[in-house]
N, C-alpha and C. Protein backbone atom coordinates (compact mmCIF):
# COMPACT_ATOMS: atom_id res chain seq x y z
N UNK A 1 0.84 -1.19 0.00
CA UNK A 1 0.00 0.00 0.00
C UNK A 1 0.89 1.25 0.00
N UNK A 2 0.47 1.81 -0.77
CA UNK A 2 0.92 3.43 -0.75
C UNK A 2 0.51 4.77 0.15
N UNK A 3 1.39 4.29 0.83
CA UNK A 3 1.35 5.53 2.43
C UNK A 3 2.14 6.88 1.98
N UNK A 4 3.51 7.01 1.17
CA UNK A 4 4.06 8.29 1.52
C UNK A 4 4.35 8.74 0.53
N UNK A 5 3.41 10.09 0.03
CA UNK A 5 3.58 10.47 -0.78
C UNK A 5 4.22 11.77 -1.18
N UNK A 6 5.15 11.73 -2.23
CA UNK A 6 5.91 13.18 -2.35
C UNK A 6 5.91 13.76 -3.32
N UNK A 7 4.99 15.54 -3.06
CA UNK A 7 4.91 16.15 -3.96
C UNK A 7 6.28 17.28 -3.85
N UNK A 8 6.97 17.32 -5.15
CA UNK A 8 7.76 18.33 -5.06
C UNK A 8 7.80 19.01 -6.26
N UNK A 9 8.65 20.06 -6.32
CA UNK A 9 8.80 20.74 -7.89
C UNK A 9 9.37 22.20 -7.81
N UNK A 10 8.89 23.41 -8.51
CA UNK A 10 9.69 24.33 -8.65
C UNK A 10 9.22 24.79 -7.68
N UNK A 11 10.02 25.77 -6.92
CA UNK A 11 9.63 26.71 -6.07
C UNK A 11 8.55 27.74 -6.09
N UNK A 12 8.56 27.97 -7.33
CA UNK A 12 7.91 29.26 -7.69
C UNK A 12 6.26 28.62 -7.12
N UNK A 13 5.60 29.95 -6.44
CA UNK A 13 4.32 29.43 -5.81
C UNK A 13 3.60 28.97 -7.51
N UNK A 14 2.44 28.69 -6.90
CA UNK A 14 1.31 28.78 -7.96
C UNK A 14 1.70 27.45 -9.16
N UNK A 15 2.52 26.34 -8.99
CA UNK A 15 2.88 25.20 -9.64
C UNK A 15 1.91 24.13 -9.13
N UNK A 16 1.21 24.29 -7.88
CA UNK A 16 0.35 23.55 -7.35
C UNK A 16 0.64 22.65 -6.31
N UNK A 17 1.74 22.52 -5.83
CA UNK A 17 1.98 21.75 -4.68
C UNK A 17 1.61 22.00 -3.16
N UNK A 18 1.09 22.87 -2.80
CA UNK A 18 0.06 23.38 -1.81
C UNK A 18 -1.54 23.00 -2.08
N UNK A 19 -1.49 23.19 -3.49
CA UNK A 19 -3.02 22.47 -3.72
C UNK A 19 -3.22 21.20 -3.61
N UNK A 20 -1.98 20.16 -4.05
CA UNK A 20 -2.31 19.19 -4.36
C UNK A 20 -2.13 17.99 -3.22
N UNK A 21 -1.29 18.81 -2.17
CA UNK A 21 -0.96 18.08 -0.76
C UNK A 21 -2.32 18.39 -0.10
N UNK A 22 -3.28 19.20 -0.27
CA UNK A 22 -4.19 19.87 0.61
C UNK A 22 -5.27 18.87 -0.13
N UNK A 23 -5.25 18.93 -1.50
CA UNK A 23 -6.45 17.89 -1.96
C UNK A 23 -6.21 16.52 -1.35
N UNK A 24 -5.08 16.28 -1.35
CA UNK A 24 -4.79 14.55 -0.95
C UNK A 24 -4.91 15.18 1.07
N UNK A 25 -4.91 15.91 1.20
CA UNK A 25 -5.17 15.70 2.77
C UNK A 25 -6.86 15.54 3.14
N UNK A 26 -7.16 16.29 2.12
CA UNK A 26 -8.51 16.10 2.12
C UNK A 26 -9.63 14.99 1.40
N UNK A 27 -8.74 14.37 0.95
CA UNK A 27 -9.49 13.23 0.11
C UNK A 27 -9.04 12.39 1.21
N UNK A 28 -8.03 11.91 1.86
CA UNK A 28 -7.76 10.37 2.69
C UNK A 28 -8.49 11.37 4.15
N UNK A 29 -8.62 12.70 4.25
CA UNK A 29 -9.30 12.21 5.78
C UNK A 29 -10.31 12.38 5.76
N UNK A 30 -11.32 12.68 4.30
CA UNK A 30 -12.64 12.56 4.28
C UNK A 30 -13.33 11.32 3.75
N UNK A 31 -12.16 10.31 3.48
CA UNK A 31 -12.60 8.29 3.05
C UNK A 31 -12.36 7.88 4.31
N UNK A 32 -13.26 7.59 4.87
CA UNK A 32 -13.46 6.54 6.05
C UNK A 32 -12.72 4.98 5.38
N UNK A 33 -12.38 4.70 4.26
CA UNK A 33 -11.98 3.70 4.20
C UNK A 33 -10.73 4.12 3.66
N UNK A 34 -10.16 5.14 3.86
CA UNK A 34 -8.70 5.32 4.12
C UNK A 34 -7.88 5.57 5.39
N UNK A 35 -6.78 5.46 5.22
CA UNK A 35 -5.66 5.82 6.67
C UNK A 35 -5.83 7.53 6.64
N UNK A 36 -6.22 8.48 8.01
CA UNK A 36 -5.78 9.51 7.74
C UNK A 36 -4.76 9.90 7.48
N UNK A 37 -4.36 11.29 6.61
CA UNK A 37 -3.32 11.44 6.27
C UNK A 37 -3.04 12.94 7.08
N UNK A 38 -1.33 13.14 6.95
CA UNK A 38 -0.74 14.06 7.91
C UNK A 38 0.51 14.92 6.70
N UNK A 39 0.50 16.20 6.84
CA UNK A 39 1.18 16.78 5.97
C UNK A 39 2.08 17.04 6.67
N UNK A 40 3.65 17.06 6.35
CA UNK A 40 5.10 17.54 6.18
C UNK A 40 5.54 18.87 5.33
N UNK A 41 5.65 19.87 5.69
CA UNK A 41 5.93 20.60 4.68
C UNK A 41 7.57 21.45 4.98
N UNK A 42 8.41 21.08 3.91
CA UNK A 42 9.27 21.92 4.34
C UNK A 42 9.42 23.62 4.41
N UNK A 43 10.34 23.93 4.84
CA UNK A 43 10.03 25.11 5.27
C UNK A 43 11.28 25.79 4.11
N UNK A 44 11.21 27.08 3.65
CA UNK A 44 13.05 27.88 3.50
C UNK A 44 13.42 28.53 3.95
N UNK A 45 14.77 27.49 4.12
CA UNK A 45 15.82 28.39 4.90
C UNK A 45 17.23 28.15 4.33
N UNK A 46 17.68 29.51 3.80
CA UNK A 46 19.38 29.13 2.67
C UNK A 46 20.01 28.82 3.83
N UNK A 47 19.73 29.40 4.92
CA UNK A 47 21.22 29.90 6.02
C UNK A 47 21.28 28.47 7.19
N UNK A 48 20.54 27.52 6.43
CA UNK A 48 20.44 26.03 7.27
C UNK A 48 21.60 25.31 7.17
N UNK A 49 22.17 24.34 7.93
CA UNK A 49 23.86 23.89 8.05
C UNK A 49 23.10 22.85 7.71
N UNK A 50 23.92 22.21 6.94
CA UNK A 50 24.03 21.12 6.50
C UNK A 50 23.71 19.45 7.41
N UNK A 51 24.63 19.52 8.30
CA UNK A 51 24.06 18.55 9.16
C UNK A 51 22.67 18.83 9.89
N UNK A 52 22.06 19.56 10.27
CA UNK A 52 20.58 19.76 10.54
C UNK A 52 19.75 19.40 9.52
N UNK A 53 19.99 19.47 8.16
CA UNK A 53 19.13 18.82 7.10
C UNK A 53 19.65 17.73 6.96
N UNK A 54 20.86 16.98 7.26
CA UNK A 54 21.08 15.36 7.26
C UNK A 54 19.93 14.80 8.34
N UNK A 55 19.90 15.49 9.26
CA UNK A 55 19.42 14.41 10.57
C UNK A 55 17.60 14.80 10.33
N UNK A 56 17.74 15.88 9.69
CA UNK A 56 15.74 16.15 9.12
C UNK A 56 15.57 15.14 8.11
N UNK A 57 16.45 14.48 7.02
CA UNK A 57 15.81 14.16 5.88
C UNK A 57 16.26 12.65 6.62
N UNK A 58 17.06 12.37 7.20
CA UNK A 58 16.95 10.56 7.74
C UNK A 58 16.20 10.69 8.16
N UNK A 59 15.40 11.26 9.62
CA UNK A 59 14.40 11.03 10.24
C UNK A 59 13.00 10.77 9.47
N UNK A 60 12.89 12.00 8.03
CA UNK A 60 11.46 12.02 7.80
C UNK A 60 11.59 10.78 7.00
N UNK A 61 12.46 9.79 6.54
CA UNK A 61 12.78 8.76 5.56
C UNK A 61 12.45 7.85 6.76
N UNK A 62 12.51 7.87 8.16
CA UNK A 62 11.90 6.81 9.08
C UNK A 62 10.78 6.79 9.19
N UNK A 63 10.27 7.73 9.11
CA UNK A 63 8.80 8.39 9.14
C UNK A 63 8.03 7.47 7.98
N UNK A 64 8.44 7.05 6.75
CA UNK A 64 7.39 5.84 5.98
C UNK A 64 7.44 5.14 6.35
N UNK A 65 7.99 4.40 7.52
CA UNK A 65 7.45 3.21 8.25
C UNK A 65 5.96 3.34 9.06
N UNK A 66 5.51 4.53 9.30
CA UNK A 66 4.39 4.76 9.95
C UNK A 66 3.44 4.14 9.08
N UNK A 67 2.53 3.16 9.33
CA UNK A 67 1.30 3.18 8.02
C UNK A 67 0.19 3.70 8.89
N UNK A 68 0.27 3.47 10.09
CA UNK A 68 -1.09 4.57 10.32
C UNK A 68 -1.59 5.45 9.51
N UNK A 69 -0.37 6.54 9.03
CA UNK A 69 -0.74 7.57 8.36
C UNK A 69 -0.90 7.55 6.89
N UNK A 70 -0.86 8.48 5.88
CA UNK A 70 -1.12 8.77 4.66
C UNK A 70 -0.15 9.98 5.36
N UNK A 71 1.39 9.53 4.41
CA UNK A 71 2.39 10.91 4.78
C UNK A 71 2.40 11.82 3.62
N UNK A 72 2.26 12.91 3.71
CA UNK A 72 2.09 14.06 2.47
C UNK A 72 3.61 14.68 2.85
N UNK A 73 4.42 14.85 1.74
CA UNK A 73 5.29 15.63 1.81
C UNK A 73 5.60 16.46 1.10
N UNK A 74 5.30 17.62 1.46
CA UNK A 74 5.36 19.16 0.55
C UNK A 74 6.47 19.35 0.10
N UNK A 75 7.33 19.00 -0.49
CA UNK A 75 8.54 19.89 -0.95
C UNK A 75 9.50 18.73 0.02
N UNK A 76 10.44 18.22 -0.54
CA UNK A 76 11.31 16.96 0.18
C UNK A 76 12.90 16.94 -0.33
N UNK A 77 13.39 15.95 -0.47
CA UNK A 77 14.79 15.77 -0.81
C UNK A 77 14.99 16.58 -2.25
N UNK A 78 14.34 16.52 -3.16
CA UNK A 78 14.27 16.77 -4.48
C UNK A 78 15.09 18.28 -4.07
N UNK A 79 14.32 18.84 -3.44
CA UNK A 79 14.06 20.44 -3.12
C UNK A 79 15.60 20.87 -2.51
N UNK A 80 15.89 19.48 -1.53
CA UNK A 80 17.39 19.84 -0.66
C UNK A 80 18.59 20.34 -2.21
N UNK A 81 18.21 18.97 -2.94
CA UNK A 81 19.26 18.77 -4.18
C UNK A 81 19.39 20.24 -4.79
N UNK A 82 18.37 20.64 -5.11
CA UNK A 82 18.24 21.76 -5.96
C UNK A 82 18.48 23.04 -5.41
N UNK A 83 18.33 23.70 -4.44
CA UNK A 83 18.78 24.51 -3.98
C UNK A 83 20.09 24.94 -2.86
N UNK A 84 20.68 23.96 -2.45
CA UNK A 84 21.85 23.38 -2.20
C UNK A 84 22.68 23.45 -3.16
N UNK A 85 22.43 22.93 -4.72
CA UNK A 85 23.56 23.12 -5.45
C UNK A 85 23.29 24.86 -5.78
N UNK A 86 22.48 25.43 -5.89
CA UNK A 86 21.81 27.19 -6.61
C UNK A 86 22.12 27.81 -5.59
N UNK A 87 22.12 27.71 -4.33
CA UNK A 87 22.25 28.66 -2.99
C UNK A 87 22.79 28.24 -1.86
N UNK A 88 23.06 27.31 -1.28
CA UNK A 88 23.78 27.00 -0.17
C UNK A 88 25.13 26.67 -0.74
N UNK A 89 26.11 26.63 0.68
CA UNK A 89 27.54 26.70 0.49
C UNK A 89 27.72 24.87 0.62
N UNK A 90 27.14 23.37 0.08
CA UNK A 90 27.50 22.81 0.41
C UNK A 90 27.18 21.67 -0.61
N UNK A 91 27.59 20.49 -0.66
CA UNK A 91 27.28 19.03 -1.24
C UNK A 91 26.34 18.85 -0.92
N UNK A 92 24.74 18.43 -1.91
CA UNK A 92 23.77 18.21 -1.62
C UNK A 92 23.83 16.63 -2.20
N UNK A 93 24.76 16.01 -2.60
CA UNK A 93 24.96 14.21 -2.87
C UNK A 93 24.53 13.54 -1.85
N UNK A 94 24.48 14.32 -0.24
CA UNK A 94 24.59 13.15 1.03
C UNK A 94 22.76 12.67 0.65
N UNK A 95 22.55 13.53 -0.16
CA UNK A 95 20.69 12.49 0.00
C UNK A 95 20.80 11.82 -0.60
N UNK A 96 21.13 11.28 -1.57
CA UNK A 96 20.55 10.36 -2.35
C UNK A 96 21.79 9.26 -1.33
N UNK A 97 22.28 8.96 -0.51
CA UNK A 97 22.83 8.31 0.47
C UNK A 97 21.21 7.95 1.31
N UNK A 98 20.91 8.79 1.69
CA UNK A 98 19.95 8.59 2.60
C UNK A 98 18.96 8.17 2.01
N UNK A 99 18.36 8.72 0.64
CA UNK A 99 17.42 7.58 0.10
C UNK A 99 17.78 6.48 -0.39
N UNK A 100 18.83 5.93 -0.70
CA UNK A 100 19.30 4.90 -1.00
C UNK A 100 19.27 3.50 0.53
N UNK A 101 20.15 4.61 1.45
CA UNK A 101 20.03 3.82 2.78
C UNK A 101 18.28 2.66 2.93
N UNK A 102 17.49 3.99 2.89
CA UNK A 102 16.31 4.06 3.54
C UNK A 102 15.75 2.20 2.57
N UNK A 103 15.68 3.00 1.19
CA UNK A 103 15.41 1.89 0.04
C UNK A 103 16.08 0.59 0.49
N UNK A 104 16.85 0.70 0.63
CA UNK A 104 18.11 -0.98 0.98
C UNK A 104 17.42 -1.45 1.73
N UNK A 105 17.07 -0.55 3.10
CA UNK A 105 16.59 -1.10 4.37
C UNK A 105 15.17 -1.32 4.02
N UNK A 106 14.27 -0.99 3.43
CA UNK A 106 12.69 -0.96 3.59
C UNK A 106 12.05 -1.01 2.23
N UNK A 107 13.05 -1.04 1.48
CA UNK A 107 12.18 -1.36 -0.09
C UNK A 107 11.38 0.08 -0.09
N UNK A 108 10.40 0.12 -0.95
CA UNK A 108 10.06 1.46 -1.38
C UNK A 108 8.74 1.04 -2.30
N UNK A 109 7.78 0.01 -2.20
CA UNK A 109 6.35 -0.34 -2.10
C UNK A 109 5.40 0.59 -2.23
N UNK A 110 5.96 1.29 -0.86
CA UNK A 110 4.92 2.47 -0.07
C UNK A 110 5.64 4.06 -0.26
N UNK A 111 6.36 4.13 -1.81
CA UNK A 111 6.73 5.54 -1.70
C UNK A 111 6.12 5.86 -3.36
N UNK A 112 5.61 7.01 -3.14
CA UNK A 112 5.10 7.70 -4.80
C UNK A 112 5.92 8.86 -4.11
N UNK A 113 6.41 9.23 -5.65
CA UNK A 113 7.01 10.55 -5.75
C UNK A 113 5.93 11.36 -7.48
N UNK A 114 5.67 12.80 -7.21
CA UNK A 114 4.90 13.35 -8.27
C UNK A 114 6.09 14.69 -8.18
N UNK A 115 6.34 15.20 -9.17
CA UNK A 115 7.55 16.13 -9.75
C UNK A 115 6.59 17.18 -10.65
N UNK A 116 6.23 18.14 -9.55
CA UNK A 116 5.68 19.36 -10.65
C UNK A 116 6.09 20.35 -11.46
N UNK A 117 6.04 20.69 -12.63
CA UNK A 117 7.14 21.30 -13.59
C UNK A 117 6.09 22.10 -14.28
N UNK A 118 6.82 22.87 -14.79
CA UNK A 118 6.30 23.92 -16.08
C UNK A 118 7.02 24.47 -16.57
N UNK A 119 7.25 25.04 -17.54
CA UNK A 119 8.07 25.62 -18.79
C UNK A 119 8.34 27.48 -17.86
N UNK A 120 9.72 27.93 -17.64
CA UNK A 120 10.03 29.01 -17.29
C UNK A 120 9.19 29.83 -17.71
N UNK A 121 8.85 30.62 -19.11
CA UNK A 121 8.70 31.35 -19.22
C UNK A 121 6.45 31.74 -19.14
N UNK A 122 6.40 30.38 -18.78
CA UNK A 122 4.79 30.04 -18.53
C UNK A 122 4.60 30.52 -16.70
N UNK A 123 6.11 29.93 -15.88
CA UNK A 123 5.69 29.95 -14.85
C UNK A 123 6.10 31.30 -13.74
N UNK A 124 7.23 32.05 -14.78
CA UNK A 124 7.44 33.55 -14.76
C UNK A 124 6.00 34.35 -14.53
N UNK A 125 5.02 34.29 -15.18
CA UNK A 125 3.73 35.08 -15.53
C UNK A 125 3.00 34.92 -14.10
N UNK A 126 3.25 33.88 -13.40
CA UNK A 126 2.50 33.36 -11.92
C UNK A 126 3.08 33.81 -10.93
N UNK A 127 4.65 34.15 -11.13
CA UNK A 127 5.33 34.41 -10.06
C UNK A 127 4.96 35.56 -9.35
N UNK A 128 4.79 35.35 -7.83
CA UNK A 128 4.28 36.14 -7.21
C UNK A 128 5.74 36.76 -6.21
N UNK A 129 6.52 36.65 -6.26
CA UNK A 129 8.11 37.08 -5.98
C UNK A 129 7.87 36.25 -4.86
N UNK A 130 7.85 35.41 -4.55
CA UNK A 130 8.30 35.08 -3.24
C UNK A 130 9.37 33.35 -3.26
N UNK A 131 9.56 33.24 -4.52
CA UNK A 131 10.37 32.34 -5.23
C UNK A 131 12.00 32.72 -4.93
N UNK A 132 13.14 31.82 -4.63
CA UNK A 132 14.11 31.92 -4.62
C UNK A 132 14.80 33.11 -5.84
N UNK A 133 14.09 32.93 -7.14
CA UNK A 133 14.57 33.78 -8.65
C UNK A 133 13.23 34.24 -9.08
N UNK A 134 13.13 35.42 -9.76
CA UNK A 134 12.32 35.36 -10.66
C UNK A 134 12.47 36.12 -11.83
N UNK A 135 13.73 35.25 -11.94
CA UNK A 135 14.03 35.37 -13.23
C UNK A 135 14.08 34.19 -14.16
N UNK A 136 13.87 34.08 -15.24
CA UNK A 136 13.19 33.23 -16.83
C UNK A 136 14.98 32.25 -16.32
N UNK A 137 16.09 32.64 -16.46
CA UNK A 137 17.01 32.03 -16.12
C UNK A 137 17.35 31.51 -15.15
N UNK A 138 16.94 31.63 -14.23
CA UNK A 138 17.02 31.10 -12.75
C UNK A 138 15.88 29.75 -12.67
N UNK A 139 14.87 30.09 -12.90
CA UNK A 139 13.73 29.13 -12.92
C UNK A 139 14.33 28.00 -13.98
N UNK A 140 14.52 28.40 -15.37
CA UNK A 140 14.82 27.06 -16.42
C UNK A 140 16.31 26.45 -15.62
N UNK A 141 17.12 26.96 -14.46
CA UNK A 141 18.39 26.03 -13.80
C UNK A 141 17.54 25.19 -12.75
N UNK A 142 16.93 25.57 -12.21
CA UNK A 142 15.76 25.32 -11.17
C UNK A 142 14.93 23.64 -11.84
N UNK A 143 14.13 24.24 -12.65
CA UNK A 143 14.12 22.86 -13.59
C UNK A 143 15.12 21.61 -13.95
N UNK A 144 16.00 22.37 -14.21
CA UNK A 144 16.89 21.59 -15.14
C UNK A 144 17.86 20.50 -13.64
N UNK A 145 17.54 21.25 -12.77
CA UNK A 145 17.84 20.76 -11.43
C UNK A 145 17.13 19.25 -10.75
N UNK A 146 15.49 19.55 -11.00
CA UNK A 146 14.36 18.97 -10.74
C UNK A 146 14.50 17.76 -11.43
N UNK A 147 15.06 18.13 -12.87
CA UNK A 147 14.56 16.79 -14.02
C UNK A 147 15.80 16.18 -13.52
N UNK A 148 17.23 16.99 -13.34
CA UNK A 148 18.06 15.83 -12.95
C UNK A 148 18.07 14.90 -11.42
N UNK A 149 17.33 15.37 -10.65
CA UNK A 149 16.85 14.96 -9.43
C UNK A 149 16.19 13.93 -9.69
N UNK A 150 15.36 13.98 -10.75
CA UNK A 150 14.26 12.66 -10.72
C UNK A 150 14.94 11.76 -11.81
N UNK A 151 15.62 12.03 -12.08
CA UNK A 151 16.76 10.73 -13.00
C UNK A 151 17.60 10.30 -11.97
N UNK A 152 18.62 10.98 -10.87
CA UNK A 152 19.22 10.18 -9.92
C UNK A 152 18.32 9.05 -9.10
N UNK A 153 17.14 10.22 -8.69
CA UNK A 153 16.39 9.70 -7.56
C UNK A 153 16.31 7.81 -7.81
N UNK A 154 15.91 6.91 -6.46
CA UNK A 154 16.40 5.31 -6.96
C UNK A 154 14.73 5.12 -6.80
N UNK A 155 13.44 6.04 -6.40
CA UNK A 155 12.33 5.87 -6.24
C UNK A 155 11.97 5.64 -7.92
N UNK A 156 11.07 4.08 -7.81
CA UNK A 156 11.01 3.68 -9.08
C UNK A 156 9.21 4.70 -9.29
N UNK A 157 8.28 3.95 -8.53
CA UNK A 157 7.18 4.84 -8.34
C UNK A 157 6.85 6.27 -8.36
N UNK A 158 7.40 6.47 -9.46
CA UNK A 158 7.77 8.49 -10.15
C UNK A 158 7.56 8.99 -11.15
N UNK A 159 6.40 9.97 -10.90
CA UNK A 159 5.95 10.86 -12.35
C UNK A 159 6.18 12.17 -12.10
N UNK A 160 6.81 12.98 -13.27
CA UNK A 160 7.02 14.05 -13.68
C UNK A 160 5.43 14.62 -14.25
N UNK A 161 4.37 15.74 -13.43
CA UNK A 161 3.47 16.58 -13.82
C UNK A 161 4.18 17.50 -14.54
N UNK A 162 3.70 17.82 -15.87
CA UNK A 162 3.62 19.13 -16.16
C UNK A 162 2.60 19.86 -16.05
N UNK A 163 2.84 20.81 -15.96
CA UNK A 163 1.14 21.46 -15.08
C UNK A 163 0.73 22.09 -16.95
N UNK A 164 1.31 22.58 -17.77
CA UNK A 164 0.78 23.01 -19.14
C UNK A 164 0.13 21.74 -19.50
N UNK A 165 0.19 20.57 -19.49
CA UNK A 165 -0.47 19.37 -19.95
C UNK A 165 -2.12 19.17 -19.49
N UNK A 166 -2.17 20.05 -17.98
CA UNK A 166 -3.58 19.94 -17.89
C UNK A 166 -4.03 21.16 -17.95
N UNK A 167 -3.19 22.41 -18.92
CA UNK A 167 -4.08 23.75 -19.15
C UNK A 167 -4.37 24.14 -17.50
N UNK A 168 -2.99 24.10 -16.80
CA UNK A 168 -3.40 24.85 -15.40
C UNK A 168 -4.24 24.41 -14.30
N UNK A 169 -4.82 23.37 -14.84
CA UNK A 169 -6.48 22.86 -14.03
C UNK A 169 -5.95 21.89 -13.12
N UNK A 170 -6.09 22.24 -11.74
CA UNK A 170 -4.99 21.25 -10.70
C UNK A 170 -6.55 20.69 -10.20
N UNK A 171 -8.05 20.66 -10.87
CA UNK A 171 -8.59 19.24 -10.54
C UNK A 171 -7.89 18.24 -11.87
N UNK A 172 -7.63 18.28 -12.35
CA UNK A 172 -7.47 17.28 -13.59
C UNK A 172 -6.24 17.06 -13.36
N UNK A 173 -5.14 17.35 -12.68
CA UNK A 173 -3.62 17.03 -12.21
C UNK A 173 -4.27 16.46 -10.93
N UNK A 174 -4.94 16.74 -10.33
CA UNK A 174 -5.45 16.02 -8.70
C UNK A 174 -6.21 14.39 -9.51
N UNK A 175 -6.88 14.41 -10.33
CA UNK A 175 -7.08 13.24 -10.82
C UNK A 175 -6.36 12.22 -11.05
N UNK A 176 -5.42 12.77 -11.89
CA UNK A 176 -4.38 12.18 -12.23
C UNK A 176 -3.25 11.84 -11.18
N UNK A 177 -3.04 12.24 -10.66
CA UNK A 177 -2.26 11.46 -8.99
C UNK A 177 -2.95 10.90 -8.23
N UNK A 178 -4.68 10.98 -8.38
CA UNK A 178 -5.13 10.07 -8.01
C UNK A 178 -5.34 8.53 -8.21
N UNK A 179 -5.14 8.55 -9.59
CA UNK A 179 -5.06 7.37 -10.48
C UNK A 179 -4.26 6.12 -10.45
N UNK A 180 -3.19 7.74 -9.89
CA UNK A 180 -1.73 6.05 -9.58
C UNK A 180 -1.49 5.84 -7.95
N UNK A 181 -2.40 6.36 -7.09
CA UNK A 181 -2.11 5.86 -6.08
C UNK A 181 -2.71 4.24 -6.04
């Protein structure tokens, strides 16, 4: 069964990953014949040391052992990779250590990963400044970050959303992650 699910993608608001953790919080705790579910959301912070996000991203990787829950995770490792290499002073390689660890130890059954994307100069027009860049060049490294994240990543259970594919409409992207749970 599929307990932990991770939505991540560009920073820039308005890509839908607030909507789409909030729809899935609201779809498993309004099915009585689902596990309630519990949201994770990371937070930003450039000026974070490095070992404080080692011992956050092992822990929340212990955290899919819970099946009680339906784990929502807003913004996750993907997110460490990518802005770690764009803005922090450090090696963001130690994750895919830790998802690898996690995988060895517990298999990965119970992990979906969904990767929200859109074309820079589509997702420039939404930007409400509160994005790391908002600039057309900053966002397409940002991407180009994301897509290589989800080619390392060892999570086989992984789709890349483009949000232009459903014309913006995050019920018809909420469908569609519904589909493959």
């Amino acid at each position: 069964m599929i307990n932990n699910i991770i939505i991540s993608g560009l920073w820039l608001d308005r890509c839908g990953k607030d909507t789409q953790c909030d729809n899935l919080f609201s779809y498993f705790n309004g099915n009585p014949e689902e596990n309630p579910a519990r949201i994770f959301r990371s937070t930003k912070i450039k000026n974070q040391l490095k070992p404080g996000y080692e011992r956050y991203y092992s822990k929340m990787f212990e955290s899919f052992n819970d099946t009680e829950f339906n784990n929502l995770f807003n913004r996750f490792h993907f997110d460490e990779y990518v802005y770690s290499v764009l803005y922090k002073d450090y090696d963001p390689n130690y994750i895919w250590d830790i998802e690898r660890n996690h995988i060895d130890k517990h298999g990965q059954d119970n992990i979906i990963m969904f990767l929200l994307l859109d074309d820079p100069e589509s997702a420039i027009k939404r930007d409400d400044g509160l994005g790391y860049t908002s600039k057309i060049e900053g966002i397409a490294k940002e991407k180009k970050l994301f897509e290589e994240a989800f080619e390392r990543s060892a999570i086989k259970n992984k789709y890349i959303i483009n949000i232009q594919d459903f014309d913006l409409n995050t019920d018809k992207a909420f469908e569609f992650i519904k589909s493959k749970l």
